[in-house]
N, C-alpha and C. Protein backbone atom coordinates (compact mmCIF):
# COMPACT_ATOMS: atom_id res chain seq x y z
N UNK A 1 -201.80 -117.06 -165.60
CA UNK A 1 -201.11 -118.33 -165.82
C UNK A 1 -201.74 -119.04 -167.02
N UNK A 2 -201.17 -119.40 -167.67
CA UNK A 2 -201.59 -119.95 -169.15
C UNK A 2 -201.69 -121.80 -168.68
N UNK A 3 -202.14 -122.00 -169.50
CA UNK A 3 -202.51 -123.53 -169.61
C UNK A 3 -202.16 -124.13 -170.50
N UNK A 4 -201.66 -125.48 -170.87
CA UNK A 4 -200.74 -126.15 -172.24
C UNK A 4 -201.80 -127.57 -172.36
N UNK A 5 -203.04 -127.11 -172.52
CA UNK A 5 -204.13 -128.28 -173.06
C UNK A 5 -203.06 -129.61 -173.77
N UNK A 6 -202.15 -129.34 -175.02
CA UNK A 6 -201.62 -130.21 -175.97
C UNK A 6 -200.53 -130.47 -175.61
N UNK A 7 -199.64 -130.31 -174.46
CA UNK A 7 -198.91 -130.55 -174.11
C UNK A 7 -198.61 -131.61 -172.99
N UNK A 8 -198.41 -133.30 -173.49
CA UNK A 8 -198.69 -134.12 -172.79
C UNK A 8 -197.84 -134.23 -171.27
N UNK A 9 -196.81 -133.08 -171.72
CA UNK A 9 -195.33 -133.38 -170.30
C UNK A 9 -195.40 -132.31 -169.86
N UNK A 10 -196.76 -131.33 -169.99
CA UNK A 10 -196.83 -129.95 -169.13
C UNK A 10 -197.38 -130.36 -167.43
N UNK A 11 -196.48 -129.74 -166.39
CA UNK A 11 -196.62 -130.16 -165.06
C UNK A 11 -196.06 -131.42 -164.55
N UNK A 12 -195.30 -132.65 -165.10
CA UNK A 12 -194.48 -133.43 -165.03
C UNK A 12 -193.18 -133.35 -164.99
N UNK A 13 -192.99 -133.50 -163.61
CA UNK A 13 -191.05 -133.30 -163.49
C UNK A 13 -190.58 -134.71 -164.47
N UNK A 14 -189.36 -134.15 -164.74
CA UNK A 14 -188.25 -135.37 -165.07
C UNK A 14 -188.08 -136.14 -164.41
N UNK A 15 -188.67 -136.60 -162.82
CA UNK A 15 -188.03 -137.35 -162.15
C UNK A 15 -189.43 -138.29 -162.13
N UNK A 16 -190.69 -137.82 -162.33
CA UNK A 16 -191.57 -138.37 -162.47
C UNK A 16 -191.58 -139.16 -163.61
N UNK A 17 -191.47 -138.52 -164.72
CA UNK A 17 -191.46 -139.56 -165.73
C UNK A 17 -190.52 -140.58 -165.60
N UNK A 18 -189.20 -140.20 -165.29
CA UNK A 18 -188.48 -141.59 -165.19
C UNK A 18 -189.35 -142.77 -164.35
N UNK A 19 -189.54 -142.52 -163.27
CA UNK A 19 -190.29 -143.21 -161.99
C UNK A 19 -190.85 -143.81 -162.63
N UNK A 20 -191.58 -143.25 -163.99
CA UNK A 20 -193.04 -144.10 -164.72
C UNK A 20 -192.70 -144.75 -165.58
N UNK A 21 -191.87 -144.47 -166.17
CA UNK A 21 -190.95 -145.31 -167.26
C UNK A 21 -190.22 -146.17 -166.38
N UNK A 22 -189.41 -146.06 -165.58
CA UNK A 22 -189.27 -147.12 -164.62
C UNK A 22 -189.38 -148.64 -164.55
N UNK A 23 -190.92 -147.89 -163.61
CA UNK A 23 -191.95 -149.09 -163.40
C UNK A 23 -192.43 -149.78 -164.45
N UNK A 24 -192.73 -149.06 -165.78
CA UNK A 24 -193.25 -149.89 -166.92
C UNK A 24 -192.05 -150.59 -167.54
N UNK A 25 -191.50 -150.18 -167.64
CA UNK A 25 -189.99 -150.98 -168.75
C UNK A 25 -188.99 -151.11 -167.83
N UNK A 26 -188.60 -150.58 -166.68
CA UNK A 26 -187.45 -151.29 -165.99
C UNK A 26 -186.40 -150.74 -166.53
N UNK A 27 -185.01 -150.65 -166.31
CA UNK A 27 -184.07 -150.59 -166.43
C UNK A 27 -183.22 -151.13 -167.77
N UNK A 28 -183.53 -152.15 -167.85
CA UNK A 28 -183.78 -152.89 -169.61
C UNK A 28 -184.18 -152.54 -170.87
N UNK A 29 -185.35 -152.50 -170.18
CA UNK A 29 -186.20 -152.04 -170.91
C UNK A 29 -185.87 -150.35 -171.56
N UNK A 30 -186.10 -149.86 -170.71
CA UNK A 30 -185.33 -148.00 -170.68
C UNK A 30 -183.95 -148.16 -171.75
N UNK A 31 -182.90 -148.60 -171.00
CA UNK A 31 -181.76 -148.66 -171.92
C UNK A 31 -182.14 -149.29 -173.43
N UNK A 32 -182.87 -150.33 -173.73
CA UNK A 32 -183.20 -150.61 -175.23
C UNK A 32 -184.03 -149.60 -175.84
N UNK A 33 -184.65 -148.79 -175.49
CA UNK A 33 -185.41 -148.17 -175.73
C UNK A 33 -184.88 -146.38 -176.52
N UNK A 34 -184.25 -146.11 -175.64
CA UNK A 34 -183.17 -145.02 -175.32
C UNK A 34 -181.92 -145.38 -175.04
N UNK A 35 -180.68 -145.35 -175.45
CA UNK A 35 -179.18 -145.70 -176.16
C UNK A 35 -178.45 -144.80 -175.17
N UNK A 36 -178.75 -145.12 -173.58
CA UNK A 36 -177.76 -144.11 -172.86
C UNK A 36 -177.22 -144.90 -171.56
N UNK A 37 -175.66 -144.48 -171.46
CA UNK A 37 -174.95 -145.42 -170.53
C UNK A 37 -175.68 -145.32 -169.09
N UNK A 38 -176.63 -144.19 -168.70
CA UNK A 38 -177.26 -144.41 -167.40
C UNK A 38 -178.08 -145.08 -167.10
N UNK A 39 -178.34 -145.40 -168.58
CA UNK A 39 -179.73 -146.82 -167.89
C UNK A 39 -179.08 -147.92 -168.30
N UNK A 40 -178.05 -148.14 -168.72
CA UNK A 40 -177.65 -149.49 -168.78
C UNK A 40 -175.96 -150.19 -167.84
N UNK A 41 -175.31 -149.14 -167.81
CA UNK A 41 -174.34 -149.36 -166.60
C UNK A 41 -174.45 -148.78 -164.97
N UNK A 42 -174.40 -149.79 -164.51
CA UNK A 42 -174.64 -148.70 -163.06
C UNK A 42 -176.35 -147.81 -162.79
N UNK A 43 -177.08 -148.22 -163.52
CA UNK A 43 -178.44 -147.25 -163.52
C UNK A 43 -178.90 -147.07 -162.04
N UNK A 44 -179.28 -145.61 -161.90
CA UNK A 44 -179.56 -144.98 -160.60
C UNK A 44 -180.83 -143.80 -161.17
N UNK A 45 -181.54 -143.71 -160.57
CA UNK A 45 -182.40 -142.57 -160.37
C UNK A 45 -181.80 -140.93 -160.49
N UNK A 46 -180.87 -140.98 -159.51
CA UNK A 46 -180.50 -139.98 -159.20
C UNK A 46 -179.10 -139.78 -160.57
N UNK A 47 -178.17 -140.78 -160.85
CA UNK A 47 -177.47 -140.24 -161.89
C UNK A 47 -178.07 -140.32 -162.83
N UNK A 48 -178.82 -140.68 -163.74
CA UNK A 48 -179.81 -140.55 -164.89
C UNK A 48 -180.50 -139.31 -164.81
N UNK A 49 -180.90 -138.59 -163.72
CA UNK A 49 -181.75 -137.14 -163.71
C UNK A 49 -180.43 -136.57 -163.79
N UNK A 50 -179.36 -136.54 -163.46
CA UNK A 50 -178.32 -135.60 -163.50
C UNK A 50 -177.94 -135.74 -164.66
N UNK A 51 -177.26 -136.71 -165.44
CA UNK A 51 -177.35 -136.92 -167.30
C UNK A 51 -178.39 -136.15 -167.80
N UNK A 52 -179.36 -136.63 -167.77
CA UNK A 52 -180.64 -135.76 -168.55
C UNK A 52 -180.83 -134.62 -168.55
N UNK A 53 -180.78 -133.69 -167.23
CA UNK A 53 -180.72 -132.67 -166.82
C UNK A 53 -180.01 -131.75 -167.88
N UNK A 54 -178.95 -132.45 -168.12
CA UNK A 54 -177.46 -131.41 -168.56
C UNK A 54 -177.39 -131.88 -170.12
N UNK A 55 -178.05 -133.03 -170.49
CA UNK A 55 -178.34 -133.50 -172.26
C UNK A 55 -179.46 -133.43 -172.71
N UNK A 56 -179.60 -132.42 -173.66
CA UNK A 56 -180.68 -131.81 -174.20
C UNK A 56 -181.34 -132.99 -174.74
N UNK A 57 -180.49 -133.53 -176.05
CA UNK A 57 -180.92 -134.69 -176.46
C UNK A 57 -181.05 -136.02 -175.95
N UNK A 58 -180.35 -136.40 -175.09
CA UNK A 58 -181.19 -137.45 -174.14
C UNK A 58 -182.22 -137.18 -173.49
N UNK A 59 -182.50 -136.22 -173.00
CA UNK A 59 -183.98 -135.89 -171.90
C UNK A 59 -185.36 -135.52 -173.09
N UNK A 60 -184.85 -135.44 -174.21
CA UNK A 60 -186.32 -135.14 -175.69
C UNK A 60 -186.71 -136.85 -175.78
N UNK A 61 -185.51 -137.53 -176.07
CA UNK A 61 -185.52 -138.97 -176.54
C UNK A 61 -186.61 -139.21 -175.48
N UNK A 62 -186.32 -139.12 -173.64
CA UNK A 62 -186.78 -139.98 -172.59
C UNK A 62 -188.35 -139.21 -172.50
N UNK A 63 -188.49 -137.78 -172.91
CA UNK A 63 -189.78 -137.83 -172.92
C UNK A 63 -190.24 -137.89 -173.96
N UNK A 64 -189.97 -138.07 -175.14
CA UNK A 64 -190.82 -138.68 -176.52
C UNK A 64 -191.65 -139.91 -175.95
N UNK A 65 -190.48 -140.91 -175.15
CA UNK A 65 -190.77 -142.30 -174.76
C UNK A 65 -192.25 -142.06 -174.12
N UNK A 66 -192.08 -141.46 -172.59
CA UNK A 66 -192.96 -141.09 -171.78
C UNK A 66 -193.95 -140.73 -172.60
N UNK A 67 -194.27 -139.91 -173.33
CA UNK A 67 -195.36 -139.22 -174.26
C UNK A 67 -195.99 -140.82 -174.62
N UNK A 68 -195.19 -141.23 -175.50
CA UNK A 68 -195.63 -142.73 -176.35
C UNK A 68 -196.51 -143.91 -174.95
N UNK A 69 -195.49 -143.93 -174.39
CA UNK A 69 -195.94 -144.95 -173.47
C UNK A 69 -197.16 -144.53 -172.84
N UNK A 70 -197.69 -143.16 -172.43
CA UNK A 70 -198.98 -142.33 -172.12
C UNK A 70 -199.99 -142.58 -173.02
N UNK A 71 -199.73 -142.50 -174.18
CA UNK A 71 -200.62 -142.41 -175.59
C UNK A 71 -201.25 -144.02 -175.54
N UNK A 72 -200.42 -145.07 -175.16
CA UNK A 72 -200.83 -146.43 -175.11
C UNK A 72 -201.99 -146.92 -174.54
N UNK A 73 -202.58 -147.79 -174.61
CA UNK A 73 -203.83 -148.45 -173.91
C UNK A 73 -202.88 -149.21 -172.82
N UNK A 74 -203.37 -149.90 -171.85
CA UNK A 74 -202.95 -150.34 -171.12
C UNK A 74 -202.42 -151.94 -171.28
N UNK A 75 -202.98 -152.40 -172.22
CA UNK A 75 -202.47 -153.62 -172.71
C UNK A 75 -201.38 -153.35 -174.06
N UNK A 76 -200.94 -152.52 -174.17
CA UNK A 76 -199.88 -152.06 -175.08
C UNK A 76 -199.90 -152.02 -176.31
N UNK A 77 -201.13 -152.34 -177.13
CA UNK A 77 -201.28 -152.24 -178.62
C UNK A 77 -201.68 -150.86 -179.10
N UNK A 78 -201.39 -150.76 -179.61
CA UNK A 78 -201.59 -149.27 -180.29
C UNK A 78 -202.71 -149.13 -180.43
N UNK A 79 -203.43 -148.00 -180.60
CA UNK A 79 -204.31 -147.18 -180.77
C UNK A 79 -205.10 -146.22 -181.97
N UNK A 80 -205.87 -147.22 -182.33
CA UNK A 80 -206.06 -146.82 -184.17
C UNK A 80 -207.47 -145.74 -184.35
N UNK A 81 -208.11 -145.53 -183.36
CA UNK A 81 -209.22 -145.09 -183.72
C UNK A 81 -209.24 -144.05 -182.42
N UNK A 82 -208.62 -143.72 -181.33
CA UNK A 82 -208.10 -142.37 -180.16
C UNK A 82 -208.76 -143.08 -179.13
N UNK A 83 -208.94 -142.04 -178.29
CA UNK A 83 -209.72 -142.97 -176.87
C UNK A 83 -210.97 -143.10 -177.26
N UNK A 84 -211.89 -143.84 -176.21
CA UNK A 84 -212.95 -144.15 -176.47
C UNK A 84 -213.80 -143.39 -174.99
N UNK A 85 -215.02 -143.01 -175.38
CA UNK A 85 -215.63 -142.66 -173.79
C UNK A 85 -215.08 -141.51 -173.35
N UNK A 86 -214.27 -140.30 -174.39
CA UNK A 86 -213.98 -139.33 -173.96
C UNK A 86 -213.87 -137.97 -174.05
């Protein structure tokens, strides 16, 4: 079994990241973020994994996000110099 060290969305379902994107940006947030009618009409868990699932290019967009939002400090300013202490 190989291992994906650089690969920040290796072992993360799609349904997880949404969950996490979610909780951080909300529904609002998600739809401004990413330009798709499941997070902004009617938004559901379950129809948004079924969109994504089946759109190549919506589900790259939602984990670019996820990636970015991971990469962040926890107070949300960017990150100029990598982690620290690690």
């Amino acid at each position: 079994m190989s291992t994906q060290p650089n690969n920040p969305t290796h072992g993360v379902t799609l349904e997880k990241m949404l969950n996490e994107l979610l909780a951080h940006y909300g529904w609002d947030g998600l739809a401004s973020r990413v330009d798709i009618r499941c997070f902004s009409h009617e938004p559901s868990i379950k129809s948004s994994l079924v969109f994504l699932r089946r759109t190549p290019w919506a589900r790259a967009q939602v984990e670019a996000l996820f990636v970015e939002m991971r990469a962040r400090p926890a107070d949300g300013r960017p990150r100029l110099f990598g982690k620290k202490g690690g």
